[in-house]
C-alpha atoms as a PDB file:
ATOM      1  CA  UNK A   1      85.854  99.626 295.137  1.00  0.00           C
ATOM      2  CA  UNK A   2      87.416  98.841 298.059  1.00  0.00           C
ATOM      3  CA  UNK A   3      84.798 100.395 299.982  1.00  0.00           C
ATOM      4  CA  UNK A   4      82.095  97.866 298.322  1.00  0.00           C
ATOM      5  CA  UNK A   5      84.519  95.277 299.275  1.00  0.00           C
ATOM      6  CA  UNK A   6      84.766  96.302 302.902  1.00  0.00           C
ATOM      7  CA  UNK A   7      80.740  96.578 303.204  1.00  0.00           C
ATOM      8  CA  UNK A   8      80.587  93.253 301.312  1.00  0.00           C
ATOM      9  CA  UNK A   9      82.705  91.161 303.817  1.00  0.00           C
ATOM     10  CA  UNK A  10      80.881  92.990 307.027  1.00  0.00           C
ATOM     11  CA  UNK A  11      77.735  91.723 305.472  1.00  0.00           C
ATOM     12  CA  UNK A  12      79.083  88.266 305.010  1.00  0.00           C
ATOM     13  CA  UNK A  13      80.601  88.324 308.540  1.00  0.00           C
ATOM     14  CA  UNK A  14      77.503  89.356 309.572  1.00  0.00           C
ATOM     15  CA  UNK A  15      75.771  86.734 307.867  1.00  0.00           C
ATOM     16  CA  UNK A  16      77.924  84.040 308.975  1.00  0.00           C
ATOM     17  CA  UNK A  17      77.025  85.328 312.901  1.00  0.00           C
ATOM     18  CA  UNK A  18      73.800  85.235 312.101  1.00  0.00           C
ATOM     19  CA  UNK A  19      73.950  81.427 310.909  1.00  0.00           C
ATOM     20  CA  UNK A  20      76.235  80.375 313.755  1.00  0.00           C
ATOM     21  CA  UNK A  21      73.728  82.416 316.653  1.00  0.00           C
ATOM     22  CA  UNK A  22      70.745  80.628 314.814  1.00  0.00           C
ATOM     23  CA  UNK A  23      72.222  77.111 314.873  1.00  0.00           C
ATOM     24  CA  UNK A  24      73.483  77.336 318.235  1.00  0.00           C
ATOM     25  CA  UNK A  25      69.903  78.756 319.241  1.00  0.00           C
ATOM     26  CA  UNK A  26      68.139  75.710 316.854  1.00  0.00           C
ATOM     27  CA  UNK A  27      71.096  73.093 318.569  1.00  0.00           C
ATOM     28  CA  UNK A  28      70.062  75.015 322.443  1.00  0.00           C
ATOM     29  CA  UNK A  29      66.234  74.264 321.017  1.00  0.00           C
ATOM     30  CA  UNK A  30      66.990  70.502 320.233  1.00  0.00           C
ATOM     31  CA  UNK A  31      68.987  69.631 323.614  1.00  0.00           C
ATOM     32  CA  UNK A  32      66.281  71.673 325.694  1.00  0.00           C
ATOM     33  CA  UNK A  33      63.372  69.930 323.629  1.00  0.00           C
ATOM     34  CA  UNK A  34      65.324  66.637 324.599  1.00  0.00           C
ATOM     35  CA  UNK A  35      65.922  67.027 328.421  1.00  0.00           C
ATOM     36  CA  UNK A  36      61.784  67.599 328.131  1.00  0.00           C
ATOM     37  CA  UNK A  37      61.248  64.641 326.520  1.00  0.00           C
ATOM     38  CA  UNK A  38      63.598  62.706 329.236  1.00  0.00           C
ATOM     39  CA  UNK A  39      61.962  64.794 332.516  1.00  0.00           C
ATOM     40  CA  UNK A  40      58.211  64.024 330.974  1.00  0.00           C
ATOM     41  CA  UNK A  41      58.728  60.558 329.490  1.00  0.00           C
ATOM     42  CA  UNK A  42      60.671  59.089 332.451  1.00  0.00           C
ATOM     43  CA  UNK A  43      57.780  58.433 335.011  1.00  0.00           C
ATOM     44  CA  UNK A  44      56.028  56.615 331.932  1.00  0.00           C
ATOM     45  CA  UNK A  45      58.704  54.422 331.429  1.00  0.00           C
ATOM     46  CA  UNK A  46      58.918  53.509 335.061  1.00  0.00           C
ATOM     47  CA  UNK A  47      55.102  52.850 334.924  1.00  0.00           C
ATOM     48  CA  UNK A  48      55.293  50.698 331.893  1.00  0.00           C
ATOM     49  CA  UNK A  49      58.391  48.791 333.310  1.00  0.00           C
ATOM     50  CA  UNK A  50      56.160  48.360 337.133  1.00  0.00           C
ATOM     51  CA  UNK A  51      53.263  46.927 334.929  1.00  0.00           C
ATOM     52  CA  UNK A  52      55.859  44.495 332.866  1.00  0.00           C
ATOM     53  CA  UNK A  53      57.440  43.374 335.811  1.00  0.00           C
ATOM     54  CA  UNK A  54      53.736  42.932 337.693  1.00  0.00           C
ATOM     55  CA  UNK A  55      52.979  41.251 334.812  1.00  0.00           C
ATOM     56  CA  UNK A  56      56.069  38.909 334.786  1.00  0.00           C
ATOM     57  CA  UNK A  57      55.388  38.033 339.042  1.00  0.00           C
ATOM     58  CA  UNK A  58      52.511  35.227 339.109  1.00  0.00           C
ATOM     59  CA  UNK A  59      49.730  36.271 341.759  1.00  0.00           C
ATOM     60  CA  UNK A  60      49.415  35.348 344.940  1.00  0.00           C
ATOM     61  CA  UNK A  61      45.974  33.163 343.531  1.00  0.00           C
ATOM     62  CA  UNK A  62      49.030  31.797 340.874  1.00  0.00           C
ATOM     63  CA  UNK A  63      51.245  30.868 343.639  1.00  0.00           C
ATOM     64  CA  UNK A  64      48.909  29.656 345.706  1.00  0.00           C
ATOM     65  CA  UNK A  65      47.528  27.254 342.802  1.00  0.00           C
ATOM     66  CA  UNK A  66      51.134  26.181 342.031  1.00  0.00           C
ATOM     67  CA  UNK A  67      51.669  25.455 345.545  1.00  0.00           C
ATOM     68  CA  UNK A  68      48.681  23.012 345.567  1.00  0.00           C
ATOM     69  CA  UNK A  69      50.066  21.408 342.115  1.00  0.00           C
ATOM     70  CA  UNK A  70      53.385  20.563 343.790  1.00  0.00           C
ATOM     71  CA  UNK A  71      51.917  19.019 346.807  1.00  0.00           C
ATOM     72  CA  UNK A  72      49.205  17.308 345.104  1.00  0.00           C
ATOM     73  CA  UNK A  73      52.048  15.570 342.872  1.00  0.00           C
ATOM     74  CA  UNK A  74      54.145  15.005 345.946  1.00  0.00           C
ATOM     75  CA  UNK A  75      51.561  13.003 347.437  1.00  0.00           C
ATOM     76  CA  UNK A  76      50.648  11.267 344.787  1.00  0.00           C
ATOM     77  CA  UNK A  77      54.433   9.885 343.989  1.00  0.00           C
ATOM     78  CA  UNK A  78      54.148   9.206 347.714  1.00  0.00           C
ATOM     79  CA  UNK A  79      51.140   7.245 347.504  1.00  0.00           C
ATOM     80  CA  UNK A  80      52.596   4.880 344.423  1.00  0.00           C
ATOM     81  CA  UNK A  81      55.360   4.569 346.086  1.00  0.00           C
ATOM     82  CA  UNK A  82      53.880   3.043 349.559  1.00  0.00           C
ATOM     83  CA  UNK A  83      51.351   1.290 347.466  1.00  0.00           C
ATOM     84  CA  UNK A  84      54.152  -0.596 345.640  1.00  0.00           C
ATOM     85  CA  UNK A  85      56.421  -1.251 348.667  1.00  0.00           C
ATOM     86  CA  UNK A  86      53.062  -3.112 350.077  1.00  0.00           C
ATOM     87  CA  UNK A  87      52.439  -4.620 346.988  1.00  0.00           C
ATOM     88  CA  UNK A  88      55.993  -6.082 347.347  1.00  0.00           C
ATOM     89  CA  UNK A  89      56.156  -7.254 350.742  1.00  0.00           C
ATOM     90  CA  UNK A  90      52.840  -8.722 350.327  1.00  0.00           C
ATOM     91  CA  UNK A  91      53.903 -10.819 347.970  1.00  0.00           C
ATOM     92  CA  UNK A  92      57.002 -11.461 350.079  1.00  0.00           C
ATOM     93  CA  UNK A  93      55.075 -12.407 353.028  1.00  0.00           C
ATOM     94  CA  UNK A  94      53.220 -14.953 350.855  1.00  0.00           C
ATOM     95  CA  UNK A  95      56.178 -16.831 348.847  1.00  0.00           C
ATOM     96  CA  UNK A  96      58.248 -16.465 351.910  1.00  0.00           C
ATOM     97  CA  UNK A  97      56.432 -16.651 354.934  1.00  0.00           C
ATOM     98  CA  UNK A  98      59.138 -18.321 357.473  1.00  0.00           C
ATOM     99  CA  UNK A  99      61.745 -15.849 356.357  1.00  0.00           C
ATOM    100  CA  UNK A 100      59.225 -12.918 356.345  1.00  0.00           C
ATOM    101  CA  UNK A 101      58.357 -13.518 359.656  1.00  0.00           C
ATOM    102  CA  UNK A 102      61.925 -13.982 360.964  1.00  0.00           C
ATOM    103  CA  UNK A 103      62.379 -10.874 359.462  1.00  0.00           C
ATOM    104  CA  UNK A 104      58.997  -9.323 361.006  1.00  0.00           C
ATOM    105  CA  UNK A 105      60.285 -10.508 364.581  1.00  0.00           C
ATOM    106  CA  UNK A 106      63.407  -9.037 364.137  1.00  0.00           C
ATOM    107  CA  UNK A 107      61.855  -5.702 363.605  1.00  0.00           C
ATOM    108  CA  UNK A 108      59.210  -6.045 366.741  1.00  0.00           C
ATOM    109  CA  UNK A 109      56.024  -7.151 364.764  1.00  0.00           C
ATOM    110  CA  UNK A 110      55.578  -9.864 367.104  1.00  0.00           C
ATOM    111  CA  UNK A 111      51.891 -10.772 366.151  1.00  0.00           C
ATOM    112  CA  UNK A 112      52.967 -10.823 362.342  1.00  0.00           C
ATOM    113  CA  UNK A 113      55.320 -12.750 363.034  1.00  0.00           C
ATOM    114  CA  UNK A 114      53.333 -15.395 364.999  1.00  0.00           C
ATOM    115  CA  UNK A 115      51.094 -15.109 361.670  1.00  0.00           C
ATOM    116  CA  UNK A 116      53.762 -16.359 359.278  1.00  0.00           C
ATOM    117  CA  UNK A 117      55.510 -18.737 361.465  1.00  0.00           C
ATOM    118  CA  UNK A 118      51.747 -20.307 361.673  1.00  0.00           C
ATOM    119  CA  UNK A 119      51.032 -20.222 358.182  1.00  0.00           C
ATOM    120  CA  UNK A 120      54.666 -21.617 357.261  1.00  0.00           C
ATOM    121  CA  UNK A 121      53.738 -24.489 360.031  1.00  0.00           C
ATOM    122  CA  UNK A 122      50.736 -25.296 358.452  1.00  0.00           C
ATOM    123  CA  UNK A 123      52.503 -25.418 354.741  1.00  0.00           C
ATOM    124  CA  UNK A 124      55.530 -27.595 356.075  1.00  0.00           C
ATOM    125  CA  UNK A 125      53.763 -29.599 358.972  1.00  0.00           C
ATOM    126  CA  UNK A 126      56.769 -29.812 360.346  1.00  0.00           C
ATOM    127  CA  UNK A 127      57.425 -29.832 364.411  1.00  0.00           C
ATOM    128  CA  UNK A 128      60.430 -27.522 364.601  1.00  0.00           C
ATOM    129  CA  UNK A 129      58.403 -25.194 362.529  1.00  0.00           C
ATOM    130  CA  UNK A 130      54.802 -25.638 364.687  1.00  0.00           C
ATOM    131  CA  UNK A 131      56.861 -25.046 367.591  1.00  0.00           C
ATOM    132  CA  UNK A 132      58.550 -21.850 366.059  1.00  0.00           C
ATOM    133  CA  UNK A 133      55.324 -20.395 365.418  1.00  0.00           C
ATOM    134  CA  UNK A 134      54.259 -21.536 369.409  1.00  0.00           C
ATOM    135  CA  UNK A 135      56.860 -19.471 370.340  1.00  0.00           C
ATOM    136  CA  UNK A 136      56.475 -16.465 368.525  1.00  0.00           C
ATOM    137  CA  UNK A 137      53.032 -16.435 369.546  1.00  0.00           C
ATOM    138  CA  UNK A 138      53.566 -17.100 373.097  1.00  0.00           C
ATOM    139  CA  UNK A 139      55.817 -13.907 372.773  1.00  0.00           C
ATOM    140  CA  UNK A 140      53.119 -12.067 371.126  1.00  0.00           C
ATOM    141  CA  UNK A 141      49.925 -13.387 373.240  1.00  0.00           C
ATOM    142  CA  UNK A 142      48.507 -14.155 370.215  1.00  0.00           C
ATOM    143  CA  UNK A 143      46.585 -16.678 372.499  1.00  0.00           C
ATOM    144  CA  UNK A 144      44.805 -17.958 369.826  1.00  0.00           C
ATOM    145  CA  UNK A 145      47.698 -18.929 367.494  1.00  0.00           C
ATOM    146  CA  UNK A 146      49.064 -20.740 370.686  1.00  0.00           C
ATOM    147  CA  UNK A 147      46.279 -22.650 371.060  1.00  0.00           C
ATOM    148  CA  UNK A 148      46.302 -23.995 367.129  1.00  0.00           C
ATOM    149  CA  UNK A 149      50.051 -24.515 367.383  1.00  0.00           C
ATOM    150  CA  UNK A 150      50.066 -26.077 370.967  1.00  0.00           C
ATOM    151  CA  UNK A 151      46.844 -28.382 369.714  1.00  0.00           C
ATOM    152  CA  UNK A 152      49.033 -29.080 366.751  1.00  0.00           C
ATOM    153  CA  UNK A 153      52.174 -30.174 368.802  1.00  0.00           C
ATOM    154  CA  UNK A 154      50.453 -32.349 371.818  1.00  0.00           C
ATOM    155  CA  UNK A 155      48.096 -34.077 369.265  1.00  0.00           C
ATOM    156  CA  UNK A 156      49.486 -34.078 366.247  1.00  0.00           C
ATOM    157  CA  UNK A 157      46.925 -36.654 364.934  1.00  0.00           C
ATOM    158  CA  UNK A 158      44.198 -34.361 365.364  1.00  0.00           C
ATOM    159  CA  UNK A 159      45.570 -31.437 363.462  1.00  0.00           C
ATOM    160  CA  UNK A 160      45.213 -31.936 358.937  1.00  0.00           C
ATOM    161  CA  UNK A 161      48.406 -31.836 357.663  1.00  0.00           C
ATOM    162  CA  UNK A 162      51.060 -32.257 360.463  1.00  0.00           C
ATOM    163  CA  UNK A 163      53.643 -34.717 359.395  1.00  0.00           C
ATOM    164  CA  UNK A 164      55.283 -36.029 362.999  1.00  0.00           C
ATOM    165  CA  UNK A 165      53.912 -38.205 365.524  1.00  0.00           C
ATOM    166  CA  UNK A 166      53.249 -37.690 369.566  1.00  0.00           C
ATOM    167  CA  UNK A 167      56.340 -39.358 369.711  1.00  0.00           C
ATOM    168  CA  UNK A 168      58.181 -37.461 367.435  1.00  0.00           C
ATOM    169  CA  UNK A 169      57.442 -34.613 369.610  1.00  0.00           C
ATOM    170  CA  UNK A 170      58.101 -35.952 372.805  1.00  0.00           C
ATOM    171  CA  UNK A 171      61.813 -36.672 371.426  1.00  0.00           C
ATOM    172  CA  UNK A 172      62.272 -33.190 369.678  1.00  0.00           C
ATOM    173  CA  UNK A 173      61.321 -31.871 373.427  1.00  0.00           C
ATOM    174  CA  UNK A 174      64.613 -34.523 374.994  1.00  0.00           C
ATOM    175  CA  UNK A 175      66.854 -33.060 372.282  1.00  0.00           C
ATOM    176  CA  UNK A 176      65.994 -29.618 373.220  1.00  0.00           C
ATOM    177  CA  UNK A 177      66.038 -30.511 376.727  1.00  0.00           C
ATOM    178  CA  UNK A 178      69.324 -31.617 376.803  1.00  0.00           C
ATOM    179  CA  UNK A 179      71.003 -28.776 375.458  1.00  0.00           C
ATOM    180  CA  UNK A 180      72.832 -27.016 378.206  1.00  0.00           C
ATOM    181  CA  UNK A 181      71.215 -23.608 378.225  1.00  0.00           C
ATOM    182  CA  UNK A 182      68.310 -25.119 378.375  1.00  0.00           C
ATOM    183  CA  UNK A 183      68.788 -27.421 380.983  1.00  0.00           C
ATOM    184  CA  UNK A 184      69.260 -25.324 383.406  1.00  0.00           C
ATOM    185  CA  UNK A 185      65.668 -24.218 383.729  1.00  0.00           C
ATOM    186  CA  UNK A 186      63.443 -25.565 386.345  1.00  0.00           C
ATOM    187  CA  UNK A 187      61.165 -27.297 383.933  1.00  0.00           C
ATOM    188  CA  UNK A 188      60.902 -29.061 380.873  1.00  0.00           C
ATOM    189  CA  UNK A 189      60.296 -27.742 377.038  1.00  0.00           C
ATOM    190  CA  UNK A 190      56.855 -30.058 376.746  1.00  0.00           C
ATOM    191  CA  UNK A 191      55.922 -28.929 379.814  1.00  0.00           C
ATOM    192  CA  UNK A 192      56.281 -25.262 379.170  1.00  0.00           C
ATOM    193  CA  UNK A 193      54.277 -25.991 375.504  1.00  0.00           C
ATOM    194  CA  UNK A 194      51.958 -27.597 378.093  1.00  0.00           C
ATOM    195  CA  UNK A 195      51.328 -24.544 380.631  1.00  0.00           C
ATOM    196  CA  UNK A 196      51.268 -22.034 377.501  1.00  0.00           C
ATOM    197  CA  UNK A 197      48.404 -24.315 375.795  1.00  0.00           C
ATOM    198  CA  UNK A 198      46.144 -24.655 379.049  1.00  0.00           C
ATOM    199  CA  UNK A 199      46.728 -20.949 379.336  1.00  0.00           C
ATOM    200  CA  UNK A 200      45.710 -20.009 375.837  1.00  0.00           C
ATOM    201  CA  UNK A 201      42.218 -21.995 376.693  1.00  0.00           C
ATOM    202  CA  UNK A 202      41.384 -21.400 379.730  1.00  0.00           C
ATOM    203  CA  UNK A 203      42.025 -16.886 379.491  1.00  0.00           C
ATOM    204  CA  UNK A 204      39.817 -16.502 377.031  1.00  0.00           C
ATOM    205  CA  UNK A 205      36.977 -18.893 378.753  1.00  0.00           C
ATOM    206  CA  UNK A 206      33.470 -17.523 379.188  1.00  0.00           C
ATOM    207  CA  UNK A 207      33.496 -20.207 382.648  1.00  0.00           C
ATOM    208  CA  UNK A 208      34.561 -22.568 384.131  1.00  0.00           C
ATOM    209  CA  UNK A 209      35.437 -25.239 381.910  1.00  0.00           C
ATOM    210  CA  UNK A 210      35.804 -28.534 383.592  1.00  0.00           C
ATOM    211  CA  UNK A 211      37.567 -30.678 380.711  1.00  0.00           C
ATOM    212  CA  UNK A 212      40.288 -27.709 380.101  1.00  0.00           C
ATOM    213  CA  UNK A 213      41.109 -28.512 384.267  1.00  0.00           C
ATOM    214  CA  UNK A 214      40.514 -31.854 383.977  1.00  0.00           C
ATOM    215  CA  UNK A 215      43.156 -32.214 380.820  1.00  0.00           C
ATOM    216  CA  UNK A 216      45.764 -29.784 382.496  1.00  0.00           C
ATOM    217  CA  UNK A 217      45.806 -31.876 385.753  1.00  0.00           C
ATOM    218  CA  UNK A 218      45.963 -34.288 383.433  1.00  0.00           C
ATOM    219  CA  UNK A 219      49.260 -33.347 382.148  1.00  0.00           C
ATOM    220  CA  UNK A 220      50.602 -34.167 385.690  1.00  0.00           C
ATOM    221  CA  UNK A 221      49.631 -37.388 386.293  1.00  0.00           C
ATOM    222  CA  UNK A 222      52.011 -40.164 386.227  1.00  0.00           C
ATOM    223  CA  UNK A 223      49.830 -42.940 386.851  1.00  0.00           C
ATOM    224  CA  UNK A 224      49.830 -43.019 391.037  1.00  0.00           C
ATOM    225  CA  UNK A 225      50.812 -39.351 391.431  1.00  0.00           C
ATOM    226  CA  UNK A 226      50.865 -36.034 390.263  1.00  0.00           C
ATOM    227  CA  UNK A 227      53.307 -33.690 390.188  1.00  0.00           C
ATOM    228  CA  UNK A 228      52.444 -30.157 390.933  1.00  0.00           C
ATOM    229  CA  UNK A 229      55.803 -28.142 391.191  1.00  0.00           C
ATOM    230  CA  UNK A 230      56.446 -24.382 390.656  1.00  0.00           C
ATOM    231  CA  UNK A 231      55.747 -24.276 386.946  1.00  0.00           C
ATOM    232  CA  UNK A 232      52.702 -26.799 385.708  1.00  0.00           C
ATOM    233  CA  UNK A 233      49.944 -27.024 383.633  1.00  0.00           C
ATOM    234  CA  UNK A 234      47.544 -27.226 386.006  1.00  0.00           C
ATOM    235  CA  UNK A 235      49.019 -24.021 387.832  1.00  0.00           C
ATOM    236  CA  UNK A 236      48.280 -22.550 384.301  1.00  0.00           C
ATOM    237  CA  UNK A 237      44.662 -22.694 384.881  1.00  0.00           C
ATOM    238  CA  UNK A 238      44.994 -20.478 388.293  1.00  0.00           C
ATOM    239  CA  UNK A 239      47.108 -18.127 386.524  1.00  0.00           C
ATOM    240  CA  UNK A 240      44.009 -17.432 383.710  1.00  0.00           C
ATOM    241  CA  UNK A 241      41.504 -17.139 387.034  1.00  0.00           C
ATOM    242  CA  UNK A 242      43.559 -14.545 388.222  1.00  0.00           C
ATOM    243  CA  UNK A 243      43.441 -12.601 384.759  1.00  0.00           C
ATOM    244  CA  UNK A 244      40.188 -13.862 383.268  1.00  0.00           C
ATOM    245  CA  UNK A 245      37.508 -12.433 385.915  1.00  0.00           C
ATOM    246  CA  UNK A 246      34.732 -14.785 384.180  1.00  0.00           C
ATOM    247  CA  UNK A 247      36.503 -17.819 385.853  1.00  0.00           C
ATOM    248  CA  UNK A 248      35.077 -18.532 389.071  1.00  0.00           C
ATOM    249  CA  UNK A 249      37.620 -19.107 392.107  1.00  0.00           C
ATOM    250  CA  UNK A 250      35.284 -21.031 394.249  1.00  0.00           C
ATOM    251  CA  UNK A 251      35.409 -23.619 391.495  1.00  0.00           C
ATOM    252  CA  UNK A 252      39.255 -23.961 392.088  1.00  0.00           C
ATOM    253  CA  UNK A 253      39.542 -23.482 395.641  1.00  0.00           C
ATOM    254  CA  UNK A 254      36.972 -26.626 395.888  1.00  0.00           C
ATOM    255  CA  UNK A 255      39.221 -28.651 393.557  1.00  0.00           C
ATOM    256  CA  UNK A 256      42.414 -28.149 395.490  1.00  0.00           C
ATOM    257  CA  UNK A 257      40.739 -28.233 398.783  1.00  0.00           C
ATOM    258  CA  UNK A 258      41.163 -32.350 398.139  1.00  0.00           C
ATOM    259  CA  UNK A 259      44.408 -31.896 395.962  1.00  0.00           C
ATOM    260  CA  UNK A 260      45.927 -30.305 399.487  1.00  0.00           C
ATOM    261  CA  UNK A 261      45.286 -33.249 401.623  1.00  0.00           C
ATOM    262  CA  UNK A 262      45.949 -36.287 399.528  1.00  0.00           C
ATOM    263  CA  UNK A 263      49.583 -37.082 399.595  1.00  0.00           C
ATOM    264  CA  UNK A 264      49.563 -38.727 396.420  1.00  0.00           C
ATOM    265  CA  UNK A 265      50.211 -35.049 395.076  1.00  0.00           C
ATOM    266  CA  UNK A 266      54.052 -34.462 395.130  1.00  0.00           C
ATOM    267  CA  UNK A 267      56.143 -31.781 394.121  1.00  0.00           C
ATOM    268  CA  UNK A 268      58.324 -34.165 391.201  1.00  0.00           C
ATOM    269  CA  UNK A 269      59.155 -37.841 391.152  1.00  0.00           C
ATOM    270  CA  UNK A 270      60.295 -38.293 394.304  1.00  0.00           C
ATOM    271  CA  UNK A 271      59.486 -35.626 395.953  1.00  0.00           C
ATOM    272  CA  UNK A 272      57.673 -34.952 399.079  1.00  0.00           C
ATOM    273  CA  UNK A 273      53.761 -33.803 399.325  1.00  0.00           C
ATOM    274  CA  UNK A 274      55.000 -30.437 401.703  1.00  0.00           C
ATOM    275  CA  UNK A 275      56.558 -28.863 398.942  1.00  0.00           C
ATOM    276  CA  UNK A 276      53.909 -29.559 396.373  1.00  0.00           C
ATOM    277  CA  UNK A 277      51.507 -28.029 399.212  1.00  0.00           C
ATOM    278  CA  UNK A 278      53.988 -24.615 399.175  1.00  0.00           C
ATOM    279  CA  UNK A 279      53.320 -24.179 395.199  1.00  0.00           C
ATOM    280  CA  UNK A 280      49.674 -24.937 395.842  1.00  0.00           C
ATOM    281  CA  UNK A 281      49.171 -21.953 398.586  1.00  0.00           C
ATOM    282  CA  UNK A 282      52.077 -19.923 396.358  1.00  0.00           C
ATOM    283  CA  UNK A 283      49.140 -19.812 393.908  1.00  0.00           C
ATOM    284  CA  UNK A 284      45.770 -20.173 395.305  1.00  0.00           C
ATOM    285  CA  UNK A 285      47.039 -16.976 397.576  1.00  0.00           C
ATOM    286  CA  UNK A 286      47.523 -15.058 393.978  1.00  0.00           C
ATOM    287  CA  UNK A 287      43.809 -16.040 392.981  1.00  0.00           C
ATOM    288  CA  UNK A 288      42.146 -15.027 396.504  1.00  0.00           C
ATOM    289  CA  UNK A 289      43.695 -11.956 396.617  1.00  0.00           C
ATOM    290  CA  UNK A 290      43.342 -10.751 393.045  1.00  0.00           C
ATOM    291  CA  UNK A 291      39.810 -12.153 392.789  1.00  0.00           C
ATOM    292  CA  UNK A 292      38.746 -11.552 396.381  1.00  0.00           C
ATOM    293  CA  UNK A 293      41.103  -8.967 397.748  1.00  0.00           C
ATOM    294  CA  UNK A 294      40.415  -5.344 399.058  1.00  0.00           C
ATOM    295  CA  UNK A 295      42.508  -3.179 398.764  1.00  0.00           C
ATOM    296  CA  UNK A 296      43.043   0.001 401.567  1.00  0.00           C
ATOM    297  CA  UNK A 297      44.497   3.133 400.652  1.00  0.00           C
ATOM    298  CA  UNK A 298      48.224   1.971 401.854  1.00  0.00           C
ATOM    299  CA  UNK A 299      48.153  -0.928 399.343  1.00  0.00           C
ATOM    300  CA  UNK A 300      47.344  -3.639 401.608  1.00  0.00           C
ATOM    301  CA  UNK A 301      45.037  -6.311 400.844  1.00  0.00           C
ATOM    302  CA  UNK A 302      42.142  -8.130 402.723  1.00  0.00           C
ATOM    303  CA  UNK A 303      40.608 -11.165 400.597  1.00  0.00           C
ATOM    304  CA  UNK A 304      36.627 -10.933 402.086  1.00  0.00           C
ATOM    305  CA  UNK A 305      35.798 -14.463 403.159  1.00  0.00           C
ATOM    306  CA  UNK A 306      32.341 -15.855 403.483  1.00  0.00           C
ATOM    307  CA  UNK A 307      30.879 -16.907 406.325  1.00  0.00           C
ATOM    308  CA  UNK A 308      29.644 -20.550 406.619  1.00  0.00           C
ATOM    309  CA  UNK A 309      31.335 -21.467 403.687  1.00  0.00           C
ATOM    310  CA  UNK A 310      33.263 -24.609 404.073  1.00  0.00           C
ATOM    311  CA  UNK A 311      35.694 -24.224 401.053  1.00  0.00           C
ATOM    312  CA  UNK A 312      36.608 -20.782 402.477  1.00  0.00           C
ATOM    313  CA  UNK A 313      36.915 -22.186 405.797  1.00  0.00           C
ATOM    314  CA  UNK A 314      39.276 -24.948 404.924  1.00  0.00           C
ATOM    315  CA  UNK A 315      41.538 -21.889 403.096  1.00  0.00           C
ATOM    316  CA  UNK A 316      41.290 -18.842 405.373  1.00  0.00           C
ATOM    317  CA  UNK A 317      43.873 -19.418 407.894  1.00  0.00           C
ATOM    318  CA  UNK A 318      46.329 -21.267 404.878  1.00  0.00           C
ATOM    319  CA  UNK A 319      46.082 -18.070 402.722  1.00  0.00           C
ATOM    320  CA  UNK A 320      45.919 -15.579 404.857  1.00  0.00           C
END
C-alpha cells in the first residue's frame, strides 16, 4: 500500500514537471514568437510612419502654389490700399486745393503745388492767392503757370474771373515792399513778377518776338527814361536768349546797340547813363559768349565775330 502510494506521488511529481517544463517551453514559445513579431514588424512600421509623415509634408509643387497664394493676396491688399489713399487725396486735392498744395510744397512737389495754388487762384480770384501760385511756379519753372498767373496779376482785366484791379496790385506790391525783409533787396516785388513774366514768354519762344521785347522794355519806361538796372524786365529777355537757342542774338545786340548810346537810358531815377551801360555789357557779354563763344580745352572762351558786320563791330571791343 504504501508502495502504490510512493509510485503514485512520483507519477504525480512527475506529472506536475512535465506541466511546469511544457508551460515554460509554451511561455519560451510565446516571448520568442513575440520578439519575431517586433524584429520583422518594426521596419514596416517605420515605413508606414515615413509614408504618413510624407503624406502630412505638402510638396514642394504645394509650397510653391501656397507661396504664390500669399503673395498674390499681399499684392492685392497692397493695391486697394494705394488705390484708396489716391482716391483720398484726390479728392483732397480737389475740395482743398490751397491747403493741398501748401501741403504738396512742403513735401517738395513743387510743380503740384504750382497746380493747386493756380487752380485755388482761379476759384478765389484773389491777388494774394494769384501771386501765391506765381511763386510756387516760379520755384517750380512751371513757365507756363507763370505766365497765366503773371498775365493774371499785370492785367487783371484781361484774365475771367480775377476780382482786383491794376491798382489793387500795384498797392499789394507797396505793402509787400515795405516790409523790412523785403526791402532790403535791390528791386521791387512788381518788378520781379515783371522779369519772371517776360521770362516765362520769351524761353519758350520759337523767335524772336518783337512785342514780348517791346512790352518788357516797356516795363522800364517812365515816360522820358528808362531804367535798366541789374535786375529788369527787359534784362529778362537776354537771360531767355542765353537759354532758348531759337532766339537770335543779332536781334538783341542791334536793339541795344542804340539803347548804349542814348543817355536817356539810366540805371534808376536819378541815376547816371554809365552805370546803366555796366548792366547792359554785364549781360550782352553773357549772350555773346553763350550763343557765340568757343570754347578751348582749358575752359576759355572766344565769341567768333563776323567780319563786316556793323552790329558786331560796334560790340567787339565792349564785350570782349
Amino acid at each position: 500500500m504504501d508502495e502504490k502510494n510512493a509510485n503514485g506521488e512520483i507519477n504525480a511529481n512527475e506529472s506536475v514537471k512535465q506541466l511546469s517544463d511544457g508551460n515554460a517551453q509554451s511561455v519560451e514559445s510565446e516571448a520568442e514568437a513575440r520578439e519575431f513579431d517586433v524584429v520583422t514588424e518594426k521596419p514596416a512600421q517605420r515605413q508606414e510612419k515615413k509614408t504618413k509623415n510624407a503624406a502630412k509634408r505638402p510638396s514642394g509643387k504645394q509650397r510653391s502654389e501656397t507661396t504664390q497664394v500669399v503673395t498674390k493676396t499681399a499684392v492685392r491688399t497692397l493695391v486697394v490700399l494705394v488705390a484708396a489713399l489716391i482716391l483720398i487725396f484726390a479728392f483732397y486735392i480737389l475740395v482743398f486745393p490751397a491747403s493741398s498744395g501748401s501741403f504738396c510744397y512742403t513735401v517738395g512737389m513743387k510743380n503740384t503745388s504750382a497746380w493747386l495754388a493756380s487752380r485755388a487762384a482761379k476759384k478765389s480770384g484773389e491777388v494774394d492767392d494769384y501771386y501765391t501760385a506765381f511763386l510756387r511756379a516760379v520755384d517750380a519753372k512751371n513757365w507756363s503757370i507763370v505766365e497765366r498767373s503773371g498775365r493774371a496779376l499785370l492785367v487783371p482785366a484781361e484774365v475771367d474771373g480775377t476780382k482786383f484791379t491794376s491798382s489793387d496790385f500795384t498797392d499789394f506790391c507797396d505793402e509787400l515792399d515795405d516790409n523790412e525783409i523785403l526791402s532790403e533787396r535791390d528791386f521791387s516785388t512788381k518788378t520781379y513778377v515783371q522779369y519772371n513774366y517776360i521770362y516765362s514768354i520769351a524761353v519758350r519762344l520759337d523767335e524772336n518776338d518783337e512785342n514780348i521785347f517791346n512790352l518788357a522794355k516797356s516795363y522800364i519806361n517812365s515816360g522820358s527814361s528808362y531804367y535798366y538796372a541789374g535786375y529788369n524786365p527787359l534784362k529778362a529777355y537776354i537771360d531767355a536768349a542765353v537759354k532758348n537757342k531759337k532766339l537770335e542774338p543779332n536781334m538783341i545786340l542791334d536793339e541795344f546797340m542804340d539803347y548804349y548810346q542814348n543817355s536817356s537810358w539810366r540805371d534808376e531815377i536819378g541815376g547816371d547813363h554809365a552805370t546803366a551801360q555796366r548792366y547792359m555789357r554785364q549781360d550782352l557779354k553773357r549772350l555773346v559768349e553763350a550763343r557765340m563763344g568757343e570754347k578751348d580745352k582749358q575752359g576759355n572762351i572766344t565769341v567768333v565775330w563776323e567780319e563786316g558786320n556793323e552790329v558786331h563791330d560796334f560790340w567787339k571791343d565792349k564785350l570782349n
